[in-house]
Protein backbone atom coordinates (compact mmCIF):
# COMPACT_ATOMS: atom_id res chain seq x y z
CA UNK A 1 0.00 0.00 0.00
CA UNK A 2 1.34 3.60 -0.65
CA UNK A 3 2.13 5.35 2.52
CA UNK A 4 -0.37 8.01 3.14
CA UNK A 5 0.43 11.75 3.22
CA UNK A 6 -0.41 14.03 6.12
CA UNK A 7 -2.60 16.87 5.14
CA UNK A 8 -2.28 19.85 7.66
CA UNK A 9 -5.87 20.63 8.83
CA UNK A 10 -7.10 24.48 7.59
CA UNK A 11 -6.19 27.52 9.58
CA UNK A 12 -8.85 28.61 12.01
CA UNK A 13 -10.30 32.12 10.96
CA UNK A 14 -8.79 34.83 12.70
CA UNK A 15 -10.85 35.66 15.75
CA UNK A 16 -13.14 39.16 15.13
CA UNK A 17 -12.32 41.46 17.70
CA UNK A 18 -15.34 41.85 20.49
CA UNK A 19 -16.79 44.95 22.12
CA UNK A 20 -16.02 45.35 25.89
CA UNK A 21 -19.86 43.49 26.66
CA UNK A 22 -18.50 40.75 24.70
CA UNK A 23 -20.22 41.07 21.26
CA UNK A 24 -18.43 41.18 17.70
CA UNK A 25 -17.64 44.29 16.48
CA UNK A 26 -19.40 45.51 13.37
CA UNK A 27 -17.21 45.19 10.65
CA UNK A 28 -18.82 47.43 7.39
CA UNK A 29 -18.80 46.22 4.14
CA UNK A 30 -16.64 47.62 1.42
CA UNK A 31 -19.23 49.74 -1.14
CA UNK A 32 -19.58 48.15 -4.80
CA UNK A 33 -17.22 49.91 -6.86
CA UNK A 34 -18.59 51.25 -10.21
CA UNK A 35 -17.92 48.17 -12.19
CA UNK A 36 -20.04 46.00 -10.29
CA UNK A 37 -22.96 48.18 -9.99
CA UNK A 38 -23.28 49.33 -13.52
CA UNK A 39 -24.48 45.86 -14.87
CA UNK A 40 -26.94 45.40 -11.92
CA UNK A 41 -28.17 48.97 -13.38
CA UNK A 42 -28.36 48.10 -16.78
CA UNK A 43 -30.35 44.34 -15.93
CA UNK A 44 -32.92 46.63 -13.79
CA UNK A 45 -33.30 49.23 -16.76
CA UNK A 46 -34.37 46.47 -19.44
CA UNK A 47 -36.60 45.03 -16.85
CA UNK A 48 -38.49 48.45 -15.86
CA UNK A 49 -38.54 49.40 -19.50
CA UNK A 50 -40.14 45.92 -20.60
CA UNK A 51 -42.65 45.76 -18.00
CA UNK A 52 -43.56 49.57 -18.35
CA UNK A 53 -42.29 50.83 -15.13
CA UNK A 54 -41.18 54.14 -17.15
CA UNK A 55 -40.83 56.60 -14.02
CA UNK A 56 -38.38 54.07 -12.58
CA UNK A 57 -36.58 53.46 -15.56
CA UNK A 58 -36.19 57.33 -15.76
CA UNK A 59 -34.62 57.12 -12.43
CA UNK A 60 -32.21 54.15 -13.50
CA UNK A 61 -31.38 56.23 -16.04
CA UNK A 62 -30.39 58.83 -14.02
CA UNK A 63 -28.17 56.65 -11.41
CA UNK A 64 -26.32 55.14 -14.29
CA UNK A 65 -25.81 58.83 -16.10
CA UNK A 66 -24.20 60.01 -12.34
CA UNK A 67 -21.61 56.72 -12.14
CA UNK A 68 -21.33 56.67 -16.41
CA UNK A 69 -21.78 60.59 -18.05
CA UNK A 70 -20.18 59.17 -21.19
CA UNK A 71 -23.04 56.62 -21.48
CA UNK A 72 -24.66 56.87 -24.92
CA UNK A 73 -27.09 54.04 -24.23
CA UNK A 74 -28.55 55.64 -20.82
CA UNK A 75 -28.43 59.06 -22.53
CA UNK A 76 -30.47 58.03 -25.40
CA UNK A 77 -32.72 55.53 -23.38
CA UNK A 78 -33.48 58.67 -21.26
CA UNK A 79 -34.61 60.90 -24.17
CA UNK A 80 -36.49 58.49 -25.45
CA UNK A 81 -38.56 58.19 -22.04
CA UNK A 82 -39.06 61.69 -21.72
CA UNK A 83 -40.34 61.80 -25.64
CA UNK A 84 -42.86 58.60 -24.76
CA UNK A 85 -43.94 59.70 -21.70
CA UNK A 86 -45.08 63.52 -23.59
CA UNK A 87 -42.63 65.42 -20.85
CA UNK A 88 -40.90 67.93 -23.78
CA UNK A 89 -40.02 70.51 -21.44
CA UNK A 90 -37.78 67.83 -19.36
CA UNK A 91 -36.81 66.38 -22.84
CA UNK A 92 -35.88 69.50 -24.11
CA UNK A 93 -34.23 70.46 -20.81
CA UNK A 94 -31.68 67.18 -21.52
CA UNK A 95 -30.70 68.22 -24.97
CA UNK A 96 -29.90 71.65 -23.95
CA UNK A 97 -27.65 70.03 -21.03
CA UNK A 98 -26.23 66.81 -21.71
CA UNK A 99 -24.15 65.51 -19.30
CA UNK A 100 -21.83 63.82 -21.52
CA UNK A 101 -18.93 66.42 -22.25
CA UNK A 102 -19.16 66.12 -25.95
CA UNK A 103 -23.01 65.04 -26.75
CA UNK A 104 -23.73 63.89 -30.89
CA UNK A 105 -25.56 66.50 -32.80
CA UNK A 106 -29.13 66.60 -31.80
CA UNK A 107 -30.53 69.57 -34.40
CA UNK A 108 -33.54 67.13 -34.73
CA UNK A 109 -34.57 66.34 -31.21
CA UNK A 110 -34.31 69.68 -30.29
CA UNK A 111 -36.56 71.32 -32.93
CA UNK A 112 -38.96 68.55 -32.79
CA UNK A 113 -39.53 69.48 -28.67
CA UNK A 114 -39.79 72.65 -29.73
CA UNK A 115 -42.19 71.80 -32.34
CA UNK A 116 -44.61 69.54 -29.87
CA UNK A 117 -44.03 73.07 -27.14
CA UNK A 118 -45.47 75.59 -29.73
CA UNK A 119 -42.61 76.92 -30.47
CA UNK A 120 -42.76 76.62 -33.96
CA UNK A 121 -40.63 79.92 -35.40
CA UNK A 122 -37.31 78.47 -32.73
CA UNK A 123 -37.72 74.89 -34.67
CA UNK A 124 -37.68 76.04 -38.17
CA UNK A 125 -34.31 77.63 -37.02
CA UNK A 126 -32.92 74.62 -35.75
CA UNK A 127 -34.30 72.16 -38.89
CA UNK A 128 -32.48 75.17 -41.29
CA UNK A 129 -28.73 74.54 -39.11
CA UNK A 130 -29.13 70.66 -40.75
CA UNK A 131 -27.10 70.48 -43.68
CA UNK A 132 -28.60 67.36 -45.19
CA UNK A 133 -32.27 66.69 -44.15
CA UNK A 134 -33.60 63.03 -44.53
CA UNK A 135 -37.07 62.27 -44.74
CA UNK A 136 -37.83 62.75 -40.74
CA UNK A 137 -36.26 66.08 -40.97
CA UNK A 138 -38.33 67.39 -43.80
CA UNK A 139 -41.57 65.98 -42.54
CA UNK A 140 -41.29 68.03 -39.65
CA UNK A 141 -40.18 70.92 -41.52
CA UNK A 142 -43.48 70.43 -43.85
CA UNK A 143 -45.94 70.25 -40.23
CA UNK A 144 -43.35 73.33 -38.66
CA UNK A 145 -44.81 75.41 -42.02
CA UNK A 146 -48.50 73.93 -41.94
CA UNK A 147 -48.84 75.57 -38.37
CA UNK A 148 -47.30 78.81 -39.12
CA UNK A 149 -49.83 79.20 -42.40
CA UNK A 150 -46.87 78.91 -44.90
CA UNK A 151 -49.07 76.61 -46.91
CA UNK A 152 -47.35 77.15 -49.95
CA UNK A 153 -44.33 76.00 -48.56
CA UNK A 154 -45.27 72.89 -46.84
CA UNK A 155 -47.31 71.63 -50.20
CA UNK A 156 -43.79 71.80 -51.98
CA UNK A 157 -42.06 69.36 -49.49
CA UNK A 158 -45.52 67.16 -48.84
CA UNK A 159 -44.54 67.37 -53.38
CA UNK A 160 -41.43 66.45 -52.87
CA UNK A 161 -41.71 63.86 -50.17
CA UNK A 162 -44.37 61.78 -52.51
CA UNK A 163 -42.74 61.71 -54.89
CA UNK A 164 -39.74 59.10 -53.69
CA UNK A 165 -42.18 57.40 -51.34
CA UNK A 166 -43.83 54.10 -51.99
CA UNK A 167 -47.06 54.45 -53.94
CA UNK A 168 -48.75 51.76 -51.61
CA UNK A 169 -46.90 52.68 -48.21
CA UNK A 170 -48.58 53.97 -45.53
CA UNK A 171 -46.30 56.88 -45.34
CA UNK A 172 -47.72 57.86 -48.78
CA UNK A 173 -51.19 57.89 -47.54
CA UNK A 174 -50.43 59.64 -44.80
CA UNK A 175 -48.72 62.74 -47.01
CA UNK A 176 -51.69 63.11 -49.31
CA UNK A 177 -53.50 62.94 -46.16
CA UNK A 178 -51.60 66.70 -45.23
CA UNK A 179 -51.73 67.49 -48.75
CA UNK A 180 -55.25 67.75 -48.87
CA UNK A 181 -55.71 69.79 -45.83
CA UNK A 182 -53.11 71.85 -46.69
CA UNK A 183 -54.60 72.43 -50.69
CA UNK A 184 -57.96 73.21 -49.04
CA UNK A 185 -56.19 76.21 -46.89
CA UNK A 186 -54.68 77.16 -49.59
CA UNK A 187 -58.27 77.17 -51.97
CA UNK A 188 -59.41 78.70 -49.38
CA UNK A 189 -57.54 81.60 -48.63
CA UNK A 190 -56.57 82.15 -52.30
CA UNK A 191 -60.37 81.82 -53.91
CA UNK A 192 -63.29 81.58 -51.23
CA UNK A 193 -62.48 83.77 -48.28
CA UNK A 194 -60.76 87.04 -50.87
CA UNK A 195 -63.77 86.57 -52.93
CA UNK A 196 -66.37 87.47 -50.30
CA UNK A 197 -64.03 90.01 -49.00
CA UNK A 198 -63.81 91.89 -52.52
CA UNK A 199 -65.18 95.50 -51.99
CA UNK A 200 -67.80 96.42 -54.08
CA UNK A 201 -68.17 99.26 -56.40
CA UNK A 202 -69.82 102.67 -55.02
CA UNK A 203 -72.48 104.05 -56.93
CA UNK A 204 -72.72 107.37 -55.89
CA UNK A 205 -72.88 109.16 -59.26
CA UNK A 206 -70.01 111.87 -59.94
CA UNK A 207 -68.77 111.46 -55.94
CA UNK A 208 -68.09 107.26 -57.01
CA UNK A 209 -65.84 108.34 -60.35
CA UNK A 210 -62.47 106.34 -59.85
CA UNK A 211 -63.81 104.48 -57.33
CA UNK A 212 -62.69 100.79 -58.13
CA UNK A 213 -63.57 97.67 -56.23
CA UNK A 214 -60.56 96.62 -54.30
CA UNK A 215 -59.37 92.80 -53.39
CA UNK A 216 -57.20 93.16 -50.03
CA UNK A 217 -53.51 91.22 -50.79
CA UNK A 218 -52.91 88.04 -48.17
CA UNK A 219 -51.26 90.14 -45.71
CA UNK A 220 -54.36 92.08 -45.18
CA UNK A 221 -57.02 89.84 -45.10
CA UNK A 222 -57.81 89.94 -41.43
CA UNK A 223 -58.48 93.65 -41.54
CA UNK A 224 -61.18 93.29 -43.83
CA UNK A 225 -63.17 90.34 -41.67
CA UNK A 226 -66.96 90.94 -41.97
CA UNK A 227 -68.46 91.71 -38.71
CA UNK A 228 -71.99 90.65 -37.21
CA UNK A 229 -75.19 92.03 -38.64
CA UNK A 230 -76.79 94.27 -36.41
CA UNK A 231 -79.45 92.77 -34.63
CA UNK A 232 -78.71 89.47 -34.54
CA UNK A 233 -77.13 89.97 -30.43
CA UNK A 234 -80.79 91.17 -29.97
CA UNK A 235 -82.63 88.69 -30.99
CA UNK A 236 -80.31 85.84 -29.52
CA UNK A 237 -81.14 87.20 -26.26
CA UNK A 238 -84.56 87.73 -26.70
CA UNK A 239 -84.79 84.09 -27.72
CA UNK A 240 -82.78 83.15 -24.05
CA UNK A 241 -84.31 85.25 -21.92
CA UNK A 242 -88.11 83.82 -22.56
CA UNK A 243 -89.13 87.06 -25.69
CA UNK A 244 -88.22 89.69 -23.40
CA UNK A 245 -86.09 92.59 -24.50
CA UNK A 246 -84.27 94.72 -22.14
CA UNK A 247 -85.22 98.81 -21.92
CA UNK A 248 -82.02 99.59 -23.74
CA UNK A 249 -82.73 96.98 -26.99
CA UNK A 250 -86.71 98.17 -26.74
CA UNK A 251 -85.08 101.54 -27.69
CA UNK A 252 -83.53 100.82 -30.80
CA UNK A 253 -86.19 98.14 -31.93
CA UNK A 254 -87.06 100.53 -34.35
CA UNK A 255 -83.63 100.09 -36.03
CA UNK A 256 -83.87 95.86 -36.48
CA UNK A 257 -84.20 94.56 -39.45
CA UNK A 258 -87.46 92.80 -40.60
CA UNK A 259 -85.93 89.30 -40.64
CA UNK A 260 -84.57 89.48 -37.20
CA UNK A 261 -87.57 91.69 -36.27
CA UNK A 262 -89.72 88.45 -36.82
CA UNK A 263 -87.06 86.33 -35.23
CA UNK A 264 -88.00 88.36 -32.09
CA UNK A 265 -91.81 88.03 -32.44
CA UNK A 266 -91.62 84.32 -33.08
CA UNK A 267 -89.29 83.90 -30.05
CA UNK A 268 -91.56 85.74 -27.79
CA UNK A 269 -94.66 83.15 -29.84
CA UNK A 270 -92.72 80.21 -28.61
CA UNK A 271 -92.61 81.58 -24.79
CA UNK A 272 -96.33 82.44 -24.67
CA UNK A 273 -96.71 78.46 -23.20
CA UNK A 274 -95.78 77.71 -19.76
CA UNK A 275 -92.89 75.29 -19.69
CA UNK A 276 -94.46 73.33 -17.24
CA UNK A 277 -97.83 72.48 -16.09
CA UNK A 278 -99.45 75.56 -13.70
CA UNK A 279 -101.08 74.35 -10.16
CA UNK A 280 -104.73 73.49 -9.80
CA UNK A 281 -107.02 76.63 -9.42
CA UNK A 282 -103.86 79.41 -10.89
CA UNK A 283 -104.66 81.02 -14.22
CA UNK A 284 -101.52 82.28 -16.50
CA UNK A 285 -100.83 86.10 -16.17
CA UNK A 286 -103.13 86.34 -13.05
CA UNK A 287 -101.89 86.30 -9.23
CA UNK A 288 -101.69 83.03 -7.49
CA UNK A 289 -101.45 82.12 -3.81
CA UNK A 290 -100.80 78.31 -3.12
CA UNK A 291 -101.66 76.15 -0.08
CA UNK A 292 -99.18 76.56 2.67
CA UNK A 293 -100.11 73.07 4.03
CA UNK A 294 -100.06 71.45 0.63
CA UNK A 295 -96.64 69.70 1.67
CA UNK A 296 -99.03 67.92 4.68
CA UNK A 297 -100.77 64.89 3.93
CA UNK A 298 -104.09 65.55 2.92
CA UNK A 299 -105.79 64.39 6.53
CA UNK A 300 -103.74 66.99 8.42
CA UNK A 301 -104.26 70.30 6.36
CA UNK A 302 -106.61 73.32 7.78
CA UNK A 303 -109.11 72.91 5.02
CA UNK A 304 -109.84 69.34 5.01
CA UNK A 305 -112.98 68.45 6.16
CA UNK A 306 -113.87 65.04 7.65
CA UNK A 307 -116.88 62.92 6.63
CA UNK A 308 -119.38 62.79 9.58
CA UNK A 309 -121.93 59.91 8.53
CA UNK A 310 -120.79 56.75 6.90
CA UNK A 311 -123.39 54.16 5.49
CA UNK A 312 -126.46 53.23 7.12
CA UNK A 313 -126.63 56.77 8.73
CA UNK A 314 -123.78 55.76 11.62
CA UNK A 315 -121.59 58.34 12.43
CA UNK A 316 -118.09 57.67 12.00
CA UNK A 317 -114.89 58.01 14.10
CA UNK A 318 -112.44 61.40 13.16
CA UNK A 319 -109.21 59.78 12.57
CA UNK A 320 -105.94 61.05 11.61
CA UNK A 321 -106.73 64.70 12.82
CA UNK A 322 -105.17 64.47 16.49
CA UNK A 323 -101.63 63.89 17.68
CA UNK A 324 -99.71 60.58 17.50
CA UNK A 325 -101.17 58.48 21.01
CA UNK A 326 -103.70 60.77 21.17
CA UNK A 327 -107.60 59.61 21.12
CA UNK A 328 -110.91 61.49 20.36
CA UNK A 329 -114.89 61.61 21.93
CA UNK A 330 -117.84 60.59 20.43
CA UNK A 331 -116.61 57.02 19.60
CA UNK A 332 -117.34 55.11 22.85
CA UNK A 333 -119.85 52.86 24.00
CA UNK A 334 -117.59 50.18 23.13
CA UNK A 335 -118.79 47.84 25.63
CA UNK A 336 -123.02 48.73 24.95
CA UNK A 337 -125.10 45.90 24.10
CA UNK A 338 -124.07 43.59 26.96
CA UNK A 339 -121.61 41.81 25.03
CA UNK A 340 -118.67 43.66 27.15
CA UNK A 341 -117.48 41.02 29.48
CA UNK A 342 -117.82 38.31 27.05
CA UNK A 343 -114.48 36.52 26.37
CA UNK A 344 -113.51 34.98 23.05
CA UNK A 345 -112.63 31.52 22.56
CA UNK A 346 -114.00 28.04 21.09
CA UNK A 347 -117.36 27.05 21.25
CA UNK A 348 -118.03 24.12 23.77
C-alpha cells in the first residue's frame, strides 16, 4: 500500500475582535465599486422598460448617467422616455444640457420638442442649421410650415416627399392625407375667403368716379373680416331670456331689421306656453297664492274636512286629525249591548 500523506488541517479564521460586553464588532462592508454596480443597473433598466415601469426606468437612467456621463445608451434611453412619456419641457431640458462632455448632434430632437411646445418659429431655425435633411427632418419641416400658415411652402415638401415614397406605403397615404388639408387652406384663402371680402363698387354718381372695387392682398385679409349684422345679439337674447327685451334693446327696436324683427316676435310666440304644467285653481298672467299646508298629507291640512256619517246613517270616528297616542270623543260605547265582558274563545 502507498504510505499516506499528512494533510495539515485548515487555519482557524482569525478571531473578530469583540466589544467590551463581549459582542463582535461591526465590521462594514466595502461599497460596490462602479464596475459592479453598472451591470446590476443596466439588468434593472431592461426590466423596468419591458414591464412599463417608465418613471423608474427614468430614475435608472439617471443613477447610471451620475456613475457613467459618457453613457450613450442611458443618454439616449433617457430621451427616449421623456419623448414617450409627452414630458418635452424635461426632454428638451436634456438636450440643452447633456451631461456627456461632448453630446452627438441633436438639431432634430431639439426642434422637434420645440415643435410639440409651440414653439414653432425656434424649430424652423434649428431644422435650417441641418445640412442634409432626410425624410424625418423634412416631414417636420413640412408640419413646422403647416402651423405657421406657410401653406405654400409645406405643399412643396408634402410634393417632394411623394414623390420618392412608396405608392402603396402607408407613409404615402399619410402625405396626401396633409396634402389635402393643406390644398384646401390654400383654396381657401386664395379663392373663397378674398372673394367674399372683394369690396364692391360705389355708386354714388359723380362722388363714385375712380372708385374701383378693391381685393385686399394676403397680408391684409384679417383687416377686412366681416363683422356681425346688427341685430342678430338682440334677438339671440330675446330668444334666451323667454321674448323679453331689455329697456335699452326696446329703444332701438325701431332700427332691427325685418328678418330678425320676426325672429323676435316668433321667439316671444314660442314663450307664450308655460314650460311646465301651472297648479290646480292658478290662471296664467293672473296672481296666485298656493296652499301653505299642501306639503301635509291631505288628513292633516286646515281645510280638510272630515266625513261625519258613513253608510247606514252611523256616524263615524275622526281619525288622523289628532296627535300621534292621542284619542278622540264621540266614539265610545264600546262595551253597549251587553256583550262587554264576554271573552272569546272556542265554542263548547
Amino acid at each position: 500500500m502507498a504510505p499516506r500523506t499528512q494533510t495539515r488541517a485548515p487555519a482557524a479564521p482569525a478571531a473578530q475582535p469583540k466589544t467590551a460586553d463581549g459582542r463582535r464588532k461591526f465590521t462594514p462592508r466595502a461599497p460596490a465599486t462602479v464596475a459592479e454596480r453598472l451591470p446590476k443597473l443596466y439588468r434593472a433598466l431592461t426590466d423596468q422598460v419591458n414591464d412599463g415601469y417608465f418613471d423608474n426606468a427614468k430614475k435608472t437612467c439617471k443613477r447610471i448617467l451620475t456613475l457613467d456621463a459618457a453613457s450613450t445608451s442611458a443618454f439616449q434611453t433617457l430621451l427616449f422616455l421623456y419623448l414617450h412619456t409627452d414630458d418635452y419641457t424635461s426632454a428638451l431640458e436634456l438636450v440643452n444640457n447633456p451631461p456627456a462632455p461632448s453630446p452627438p448632434a441633436l438639431e432634430f430632437e431639439r426642434a422637434y420638442c420645440l415643435y410639440r411646445l409651440k414653439r414653432e418659429r425656434e424649430a424652423l431655425a434649428e431644422l435650417e442649421k441641418i445640412a442634409s435633411r432626410d425624410r424625418q427632418e423634412k416631414h417636420l419641416e413640412a408640419q413646422v410650415r403647416y402651423r405657421l400658415g406657410e401653406y405654400d411652402a409645406a405643399q412643396a415638401v408634402y410634393n417632394e416627399l411623394l414623390a420618392s415614397a412608396p405608392p402603396s406605403s402607408s407613409e404615402a397615404e399619410d402625405i396626401r392625407t396633409n396634402m389635402a388639408a393643406t390644398a384646401a387652406h390654400i383654396s381657401f384663402i386664395t379663392r373663397n375667403y378674398t372673394a367674399h371680402l372683394t369690396a364692391p363698387v360705389v355708386d354714388n354718381g359723380p362722388l363714385s368716379a375712380g372708385i374701383k372695387a378693391y381685393t385686399p392682398q394676403q397680408g391684409e385679409v384679417e383687416s377686412y373680416i366681416p363683422t356681425v349684422p346688427t341685430g342678430w345679439a338682440r334677438a339671440l337674447a330675446a330668444a334666451d331670456n323667454g321674448g323679453k327685451v331689455s329697456t335699452a334693446a326696446a329703444a332701438s327696436s325701431s332700427k332691427k331689421p325685418a328678418a330678425f324683427a320676426g325672429a323676435a316676435a316668433a321667439a316671444e310666440k314660442k314663450r307664450d306656453k308655460p314650460r311646465h304644467a301651472l297648479p290646480k285653481g292658478a290662471v296664467l298672467g293672473k296672481p296666485f297664492t298656493q296652499d301653505p299646508d299642501r306639503w301635509l298629507p291631505l288628513r292633516q291640512r286646515a281645510s280638510y274636512l272630515a266625513p261625519t256619517a258613513g253608510k247606514g246613517g252611523k256616524k263615524k270616528e275622526l281619525t288622523g286629525l289628532g296627535t300621534q297616542g292621542s284619542t278622540s270623543g264621540g266614539g265610545g260605547g264600546g262595551g253597549a249591548g251587553g256583550g262587554g265582558n264576554k271573552k272569546k274563545g272556542k265554542k263548547k
